[in-house]
Protein backbone atom coordinates (compact mmCIF):
# COMPACT_ATOMS: atom_id res chain seq x y z
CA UNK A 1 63.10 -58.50 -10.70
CA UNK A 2 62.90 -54.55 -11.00
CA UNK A 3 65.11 -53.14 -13.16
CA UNK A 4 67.27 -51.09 -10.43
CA UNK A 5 68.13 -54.83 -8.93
CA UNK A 6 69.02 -55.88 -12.23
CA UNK A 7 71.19 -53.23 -12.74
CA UNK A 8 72.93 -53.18 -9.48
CA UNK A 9 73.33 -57.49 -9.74
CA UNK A 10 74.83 -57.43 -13.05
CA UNK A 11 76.46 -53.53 -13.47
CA UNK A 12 79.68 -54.77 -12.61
CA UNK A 13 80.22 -57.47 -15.05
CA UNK A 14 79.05 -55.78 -18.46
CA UNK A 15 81.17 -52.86 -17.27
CA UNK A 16 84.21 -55.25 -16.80
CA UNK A 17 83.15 -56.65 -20.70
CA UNK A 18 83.15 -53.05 -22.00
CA UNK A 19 86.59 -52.52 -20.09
CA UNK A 20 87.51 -55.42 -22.52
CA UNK A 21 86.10 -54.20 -25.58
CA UNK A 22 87.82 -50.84 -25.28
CA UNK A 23 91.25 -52.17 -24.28
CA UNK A 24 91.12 -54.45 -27.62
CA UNK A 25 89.69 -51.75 -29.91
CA UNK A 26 92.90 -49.68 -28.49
CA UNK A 27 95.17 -52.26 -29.40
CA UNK A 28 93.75 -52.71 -32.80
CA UNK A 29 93.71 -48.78 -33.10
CA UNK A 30 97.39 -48.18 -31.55
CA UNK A 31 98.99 -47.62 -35.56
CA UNK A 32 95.97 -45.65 -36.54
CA UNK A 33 96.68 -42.83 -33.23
CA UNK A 34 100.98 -43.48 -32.83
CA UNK A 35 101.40 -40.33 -31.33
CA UNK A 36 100.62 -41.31 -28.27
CA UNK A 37 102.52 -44.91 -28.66
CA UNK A 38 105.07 -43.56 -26.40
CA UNK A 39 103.29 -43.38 -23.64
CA UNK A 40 103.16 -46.71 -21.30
CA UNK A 41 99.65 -48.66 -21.64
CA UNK A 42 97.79 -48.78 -18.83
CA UNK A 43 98.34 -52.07 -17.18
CA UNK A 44 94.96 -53.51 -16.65
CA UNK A 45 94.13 -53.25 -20.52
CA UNK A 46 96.31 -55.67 -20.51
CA UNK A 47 95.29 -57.36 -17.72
CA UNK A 48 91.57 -57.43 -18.81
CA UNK A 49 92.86 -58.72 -22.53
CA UNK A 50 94.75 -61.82 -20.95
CA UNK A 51 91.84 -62.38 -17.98
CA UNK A 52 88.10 -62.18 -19.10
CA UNK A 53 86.28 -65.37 -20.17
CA UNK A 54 85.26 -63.50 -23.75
CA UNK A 55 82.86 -66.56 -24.80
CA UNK A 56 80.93 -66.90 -21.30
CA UNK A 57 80.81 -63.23 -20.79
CA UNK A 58 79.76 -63.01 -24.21
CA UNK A 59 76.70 -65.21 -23.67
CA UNK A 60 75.82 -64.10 -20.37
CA UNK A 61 75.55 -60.41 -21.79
CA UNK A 62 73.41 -61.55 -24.83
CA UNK A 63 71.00 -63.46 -21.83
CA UNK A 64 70.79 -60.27 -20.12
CA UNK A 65 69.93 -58.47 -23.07
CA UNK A 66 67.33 -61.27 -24.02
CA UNK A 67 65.79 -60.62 -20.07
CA UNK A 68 66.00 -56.99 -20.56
CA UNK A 69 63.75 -56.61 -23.77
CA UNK A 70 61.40 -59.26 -22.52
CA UNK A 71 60.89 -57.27 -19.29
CA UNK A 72 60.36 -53.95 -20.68
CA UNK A 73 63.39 -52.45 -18.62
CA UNK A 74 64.13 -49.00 -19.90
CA UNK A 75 65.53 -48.00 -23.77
CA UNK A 76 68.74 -46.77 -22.38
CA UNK A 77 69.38 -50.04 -20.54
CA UNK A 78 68.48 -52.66 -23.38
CA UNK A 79 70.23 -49.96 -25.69
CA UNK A 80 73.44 -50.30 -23.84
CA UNK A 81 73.37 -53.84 -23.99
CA UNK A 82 72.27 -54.12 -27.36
CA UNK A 83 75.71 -52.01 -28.77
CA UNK A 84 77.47 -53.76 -26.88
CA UNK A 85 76.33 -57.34 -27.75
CA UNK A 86 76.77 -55.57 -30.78
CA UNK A 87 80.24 -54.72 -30.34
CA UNK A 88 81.42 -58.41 -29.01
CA UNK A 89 80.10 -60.17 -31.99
CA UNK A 90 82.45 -58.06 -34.32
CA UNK A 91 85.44 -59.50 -32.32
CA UNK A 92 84.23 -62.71 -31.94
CA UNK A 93 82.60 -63.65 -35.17
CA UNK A 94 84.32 -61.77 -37.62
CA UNK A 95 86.50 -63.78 -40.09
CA UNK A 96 90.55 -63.86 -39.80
CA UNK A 97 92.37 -61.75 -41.95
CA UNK A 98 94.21 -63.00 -44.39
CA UNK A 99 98.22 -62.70 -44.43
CA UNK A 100 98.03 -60.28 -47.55
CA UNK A 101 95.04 -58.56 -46.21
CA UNK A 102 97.13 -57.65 -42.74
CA UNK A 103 100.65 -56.71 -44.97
CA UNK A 104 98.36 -54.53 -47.23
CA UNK A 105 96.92 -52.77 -43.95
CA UNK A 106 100.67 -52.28 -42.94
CA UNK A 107 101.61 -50.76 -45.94
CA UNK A 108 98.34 -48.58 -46.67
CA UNK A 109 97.59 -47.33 -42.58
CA UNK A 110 100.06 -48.58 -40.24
CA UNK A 111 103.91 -47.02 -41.95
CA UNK A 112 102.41 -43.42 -42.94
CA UNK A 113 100.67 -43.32 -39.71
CA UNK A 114 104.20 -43.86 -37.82
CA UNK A 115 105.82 -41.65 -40.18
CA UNK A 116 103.07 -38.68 -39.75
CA UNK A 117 103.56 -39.39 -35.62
CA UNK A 118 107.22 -38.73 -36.06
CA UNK A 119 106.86 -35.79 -37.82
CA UNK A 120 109.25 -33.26 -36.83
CA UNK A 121 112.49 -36.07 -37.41
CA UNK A 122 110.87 -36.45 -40.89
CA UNK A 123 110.53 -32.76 -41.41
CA UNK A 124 114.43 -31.96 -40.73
CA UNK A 125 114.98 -35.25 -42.94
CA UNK A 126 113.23 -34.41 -45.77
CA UNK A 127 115.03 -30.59 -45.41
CA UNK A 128 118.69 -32.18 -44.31
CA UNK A 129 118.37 -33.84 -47.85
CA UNK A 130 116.43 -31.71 -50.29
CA UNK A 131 118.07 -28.67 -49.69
CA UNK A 132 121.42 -29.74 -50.45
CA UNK A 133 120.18 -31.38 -53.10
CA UNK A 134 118.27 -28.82 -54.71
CA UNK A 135 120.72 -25.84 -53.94
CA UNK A 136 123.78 -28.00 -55.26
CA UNK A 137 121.27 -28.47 -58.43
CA UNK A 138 120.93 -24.53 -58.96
CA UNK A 139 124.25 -24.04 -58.23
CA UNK A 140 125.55 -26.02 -61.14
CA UNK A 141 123.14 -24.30 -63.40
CA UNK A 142 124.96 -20.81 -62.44
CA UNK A 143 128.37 -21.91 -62.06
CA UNK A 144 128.97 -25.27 -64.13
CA UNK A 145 132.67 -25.34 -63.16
CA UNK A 146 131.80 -26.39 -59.44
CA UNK A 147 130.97 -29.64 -60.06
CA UNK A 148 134.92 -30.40 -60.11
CA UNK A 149 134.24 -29.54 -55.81
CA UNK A 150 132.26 -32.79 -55.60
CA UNK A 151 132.39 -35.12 -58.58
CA UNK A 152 135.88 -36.33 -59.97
CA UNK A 153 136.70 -36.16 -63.62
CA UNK A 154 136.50 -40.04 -64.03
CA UNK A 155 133.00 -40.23 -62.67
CA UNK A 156 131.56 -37.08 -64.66
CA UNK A 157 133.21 -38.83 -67.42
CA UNK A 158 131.25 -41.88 -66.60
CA UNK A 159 128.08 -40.14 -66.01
CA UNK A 160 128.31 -38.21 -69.31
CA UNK A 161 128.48 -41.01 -71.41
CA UNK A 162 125.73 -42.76 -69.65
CA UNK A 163 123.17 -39.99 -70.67
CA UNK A 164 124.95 -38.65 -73.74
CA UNK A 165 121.88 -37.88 -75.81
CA UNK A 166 123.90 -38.49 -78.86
CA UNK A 167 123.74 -42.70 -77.77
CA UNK A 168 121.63 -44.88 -79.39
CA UNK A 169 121.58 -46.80 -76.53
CA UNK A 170 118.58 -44.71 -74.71
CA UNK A 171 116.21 -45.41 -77.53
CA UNK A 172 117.05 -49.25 -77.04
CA UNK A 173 115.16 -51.86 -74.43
CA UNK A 174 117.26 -53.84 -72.64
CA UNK A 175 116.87 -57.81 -72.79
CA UNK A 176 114.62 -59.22 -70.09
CA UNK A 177 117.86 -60.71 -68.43
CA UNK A 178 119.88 -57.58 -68.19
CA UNK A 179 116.30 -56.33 -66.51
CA UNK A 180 116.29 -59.02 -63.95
CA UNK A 181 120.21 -58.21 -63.21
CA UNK A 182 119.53 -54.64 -62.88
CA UNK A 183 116.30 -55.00 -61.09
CA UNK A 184 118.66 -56.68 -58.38
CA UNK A 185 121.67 -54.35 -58.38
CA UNK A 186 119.27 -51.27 -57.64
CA UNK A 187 117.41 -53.15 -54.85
CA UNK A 188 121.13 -54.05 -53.23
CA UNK A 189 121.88 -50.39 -53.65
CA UNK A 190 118.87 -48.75 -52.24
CA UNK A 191 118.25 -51.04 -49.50
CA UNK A 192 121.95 -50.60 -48.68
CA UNK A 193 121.90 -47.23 -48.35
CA UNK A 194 118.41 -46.90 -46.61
CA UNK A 195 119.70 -48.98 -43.54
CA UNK A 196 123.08 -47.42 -43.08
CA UNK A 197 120.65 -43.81 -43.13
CA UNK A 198 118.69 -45.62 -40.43
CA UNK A 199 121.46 -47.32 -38.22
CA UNK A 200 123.73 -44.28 -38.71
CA UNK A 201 121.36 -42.67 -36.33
CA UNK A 202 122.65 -45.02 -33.74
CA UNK A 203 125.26 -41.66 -33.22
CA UNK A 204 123.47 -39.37 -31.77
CA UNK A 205 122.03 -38.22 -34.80
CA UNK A 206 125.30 -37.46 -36.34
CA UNK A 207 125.44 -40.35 -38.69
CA UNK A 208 121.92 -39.68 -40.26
CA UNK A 209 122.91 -36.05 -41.04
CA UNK A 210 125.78 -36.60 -42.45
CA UNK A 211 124.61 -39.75 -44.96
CA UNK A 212 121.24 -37.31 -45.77
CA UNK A 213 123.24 -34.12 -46.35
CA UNK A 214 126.03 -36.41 -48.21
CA UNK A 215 123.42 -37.78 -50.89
CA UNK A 216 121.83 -35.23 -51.35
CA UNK A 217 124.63 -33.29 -52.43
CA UNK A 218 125.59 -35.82 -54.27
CA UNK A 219 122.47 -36.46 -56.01
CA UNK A 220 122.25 -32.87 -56.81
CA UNK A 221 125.65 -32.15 -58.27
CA UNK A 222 125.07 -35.53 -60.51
CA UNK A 223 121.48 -34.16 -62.00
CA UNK A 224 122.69 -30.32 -61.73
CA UNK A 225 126.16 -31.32 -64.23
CA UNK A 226 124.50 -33.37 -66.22
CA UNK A 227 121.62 -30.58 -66.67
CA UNK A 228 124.48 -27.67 -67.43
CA UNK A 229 126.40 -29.95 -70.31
CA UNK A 230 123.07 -30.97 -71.83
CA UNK A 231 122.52 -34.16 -71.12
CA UNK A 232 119.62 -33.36 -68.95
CA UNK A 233 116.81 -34.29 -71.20
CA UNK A 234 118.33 -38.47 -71.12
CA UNK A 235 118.88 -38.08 -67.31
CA UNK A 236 115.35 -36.66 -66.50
CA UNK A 237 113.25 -38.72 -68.57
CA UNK A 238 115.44 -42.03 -66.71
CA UNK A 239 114.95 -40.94 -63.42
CA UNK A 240 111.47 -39.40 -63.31
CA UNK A 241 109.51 -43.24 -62.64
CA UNK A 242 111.74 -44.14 -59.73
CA UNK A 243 112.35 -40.79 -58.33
CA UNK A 244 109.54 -40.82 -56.10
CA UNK A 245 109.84 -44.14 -53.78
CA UNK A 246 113.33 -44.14 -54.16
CA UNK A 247 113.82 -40.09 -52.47
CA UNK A 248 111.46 -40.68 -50.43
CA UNK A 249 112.79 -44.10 -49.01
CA UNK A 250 115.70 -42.29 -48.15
CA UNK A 251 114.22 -39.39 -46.67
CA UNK A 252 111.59 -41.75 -44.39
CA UNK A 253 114.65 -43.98 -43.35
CA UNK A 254 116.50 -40.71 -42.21
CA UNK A 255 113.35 -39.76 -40.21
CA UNK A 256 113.55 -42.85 -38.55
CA UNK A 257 117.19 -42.87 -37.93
CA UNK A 258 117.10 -39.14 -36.17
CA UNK A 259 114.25 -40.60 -34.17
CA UNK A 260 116.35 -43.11 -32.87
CA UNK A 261 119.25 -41.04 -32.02
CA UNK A 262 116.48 -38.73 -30.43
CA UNK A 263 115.69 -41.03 -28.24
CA UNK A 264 119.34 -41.41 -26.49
CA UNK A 265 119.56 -37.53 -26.38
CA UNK A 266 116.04 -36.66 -25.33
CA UNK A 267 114.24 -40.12 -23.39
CA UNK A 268 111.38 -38.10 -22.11
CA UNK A 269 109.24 -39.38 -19.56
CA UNK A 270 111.30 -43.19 -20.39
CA UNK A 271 114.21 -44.27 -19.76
CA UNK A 272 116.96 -43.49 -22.05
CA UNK A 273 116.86 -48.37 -22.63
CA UNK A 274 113.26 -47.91 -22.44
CA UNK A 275 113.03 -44.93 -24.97
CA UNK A 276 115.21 -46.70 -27.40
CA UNK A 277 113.23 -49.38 -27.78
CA UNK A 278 110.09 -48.01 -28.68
CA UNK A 279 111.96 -45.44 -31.26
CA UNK A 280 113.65 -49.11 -32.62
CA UNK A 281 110.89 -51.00 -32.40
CA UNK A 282 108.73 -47.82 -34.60
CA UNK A 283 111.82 -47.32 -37.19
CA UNK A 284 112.11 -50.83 -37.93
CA UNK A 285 108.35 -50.68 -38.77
CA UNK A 286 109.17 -48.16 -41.24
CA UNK A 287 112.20 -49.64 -42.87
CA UNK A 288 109.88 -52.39 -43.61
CA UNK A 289 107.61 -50.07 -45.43
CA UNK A 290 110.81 -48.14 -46.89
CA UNK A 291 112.38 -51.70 -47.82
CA UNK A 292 108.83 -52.35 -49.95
CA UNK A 293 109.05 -48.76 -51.33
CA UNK A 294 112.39 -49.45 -52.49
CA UNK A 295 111.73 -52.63 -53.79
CA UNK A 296 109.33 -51.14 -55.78
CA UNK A 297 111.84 -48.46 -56.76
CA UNK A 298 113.99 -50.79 -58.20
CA UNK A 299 111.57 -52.66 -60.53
CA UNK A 300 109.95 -49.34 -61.92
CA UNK A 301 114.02 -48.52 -62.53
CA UNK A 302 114.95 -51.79 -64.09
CA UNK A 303 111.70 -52.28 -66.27
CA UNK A 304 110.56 -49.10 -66.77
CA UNK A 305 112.74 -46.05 -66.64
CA UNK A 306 115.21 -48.40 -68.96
CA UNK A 307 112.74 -48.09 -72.07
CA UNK A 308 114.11 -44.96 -73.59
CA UNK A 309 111.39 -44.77 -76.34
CA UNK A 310 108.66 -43.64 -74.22
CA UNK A 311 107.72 -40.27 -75.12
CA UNK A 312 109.08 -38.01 -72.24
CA UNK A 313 105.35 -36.38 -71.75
CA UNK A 314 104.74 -40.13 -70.90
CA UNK A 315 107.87 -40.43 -68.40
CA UNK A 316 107.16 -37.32 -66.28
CA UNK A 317 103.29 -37.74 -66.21
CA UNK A 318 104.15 -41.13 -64.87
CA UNK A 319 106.74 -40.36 -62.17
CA UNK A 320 104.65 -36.78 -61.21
CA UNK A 321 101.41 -39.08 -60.62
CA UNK A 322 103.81 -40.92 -58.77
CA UNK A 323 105.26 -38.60 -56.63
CA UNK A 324 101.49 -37.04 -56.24
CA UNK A 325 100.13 -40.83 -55.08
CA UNK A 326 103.51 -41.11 -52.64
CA UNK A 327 102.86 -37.77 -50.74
CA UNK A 328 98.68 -38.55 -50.30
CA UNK A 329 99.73 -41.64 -48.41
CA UNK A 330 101.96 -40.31 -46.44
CA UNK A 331 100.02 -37.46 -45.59
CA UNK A 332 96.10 -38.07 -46.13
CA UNK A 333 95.17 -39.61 -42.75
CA UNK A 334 93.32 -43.01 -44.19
CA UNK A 335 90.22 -44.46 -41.97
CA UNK A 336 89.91 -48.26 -41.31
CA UNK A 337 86.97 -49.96 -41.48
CA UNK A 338 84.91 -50.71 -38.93
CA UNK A 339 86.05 -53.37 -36.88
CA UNK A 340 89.35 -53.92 -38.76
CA UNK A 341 92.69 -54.08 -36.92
CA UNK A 342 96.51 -53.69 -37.36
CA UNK A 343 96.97 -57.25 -37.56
């Protein structure tokens, strides 16, 4: 048979096979490119996913590449076939991830990935909660007096004698089962707060704002009065470790939250139910990377920042490779391998 018969007998199916192996390789792919996740996927990717006999096409295509080279058709023909036998033996023969394998994937490519597709919620996040936060922190500095406008006397009273740099306490360890008990509290605490920033974006945005804007003020006027009575250098040196994932928890679950108030003010091409549930369905992807971040949060808190006889060099060059680490993988695009998926 001449190879223009061959061609024309058999065109149709490997094209219908390649079909297939580009619908699956933009499934696998659809957390590395989420910017484009909004928009509906074409429906016969799915349809060719759910319909082609992978296995028989698979083996027909590796007969017609076997008929091709023994015939001497042309290089561009048996080269076609060849990457794309090629191609189908990666999904058919490669070995199943394993369960950590596809949670480390999450963690490393798919959660920064949604969060740098949703950047412009994150953006006015991250602001709606560092600027108070660092202006309320200044503002102290200048005008100690202030913090009377946001922190009652009882709990700058607390808050003073937990970094008084006069204790003994912060050159102490704490016993391994007041570490467990703390590790706990701080998980219930930042977890807590992460999902009410999230679901508070259920009004229209309002909700997010406020619970962003209302830590970090906060959060400021606690560090900025406890920097202006000098107790600074305890306070610093505690919360330099933990700073990082725990911030930036907040800030990503805020992202996520505005997103999903977005969506009821602004649909786009979707419907408003439509709309909601991809921005749902992408936030709750991310509070499952925020809920590991502040997991992690807690436990550098409870068993690290606690040992006060670190040398504070030691603290800060911790939490600042930290916070250096954080901000790469959220936003240094990472590459899969070849052939590796989302899981």
């Amino acid at each position: 048979m001449k190879q223009a018969g061959f061609e024309a007998r058999h065109a149709a199916e490997w094209a219908r096979f390649e079909a297939w192996l580009d619908a699956v390789d933009g499934k696998a792919r659809q957390w590395a490119k989420p910017a484009v996740s909004l928009q509906p996927k074409p429906p016969e990717a799915a349809e060719l996913i759910a319909e082609v006999d992978v296995p028989a096409a698979y083996r027909r295509l590796c007969q017609h590449l076997a008929l091709a080279e023994r015939r001497g058709y042309g290089a561009s023909l048996v080269e076609r076939l060849r990457r794309t036998v090629d191609r189908g033996h990666v999904h058919l023969y490669r070995p199943p991830r394993t369960r950590f394998s596809r949670a480390l994937g999450f963690m490393v490519f798919d959660v920064p990935a949604l969060v740098r597709a949703q950047r412009g919620p994150m953006i006015a996040s991250a602001l709606l909660f560092f600027v108070p936060l660092l202006l309320c922190l200044t503002v102290l500095q200048l005008r100690p007096d202030l913090a009377g406008m946001v922190l009652s006397p009882e709990a700058m009273g607390q808050y003073e004698r937990m970094y008084d740099p006069d204790s003994e306490v912060h050159g102490q360890r704490r016993g391994s089962e007041s570490n467990l008990y703390m590790f706990g509290v701080y998980v219930l605490n930042n977890v807590s707060i992460a999902f009410r920033t999230f679901a508070a974006g259920l009004v229209v945005c309002i909700g997010s704002i406020f619970v962003l804007v209302f830590n970090g003020v906060m959060i400021g006027s606690v560090a900025g009065h406890l920097t202006a009575v000098g107790s600074g250098d305890p306070f610093w040196r505690f919360v330099a470790g933990h700073s990082g994932p725990e911030l930036l928890g907040i800030v990503l679950s805020g992202g996520a939250g505005l997103r999903l108030g977005l969506s009821l003010l602004m649909p786009g091409p979707h419907s408003r139910a439509e709309a909601f549930r991809i921005a749902g369905t992408q936030g709750a992807k991310i509070l499952l990377g925020v809920f590991v971040l502040l997991v992690f949060a807690a436990f550098v808190e409870a068993f690290w920042s606690s040992i006060g006889s670190l040398p504070a060099a030691v603290k800060y060059g911790a939490g600042i490779g930290l916070w250096v680490l954080l901000l790469a993988w959220l936003l240094v695009p990472l590459r899969r391998a070849e052939g590796d998926d989302a899981g």
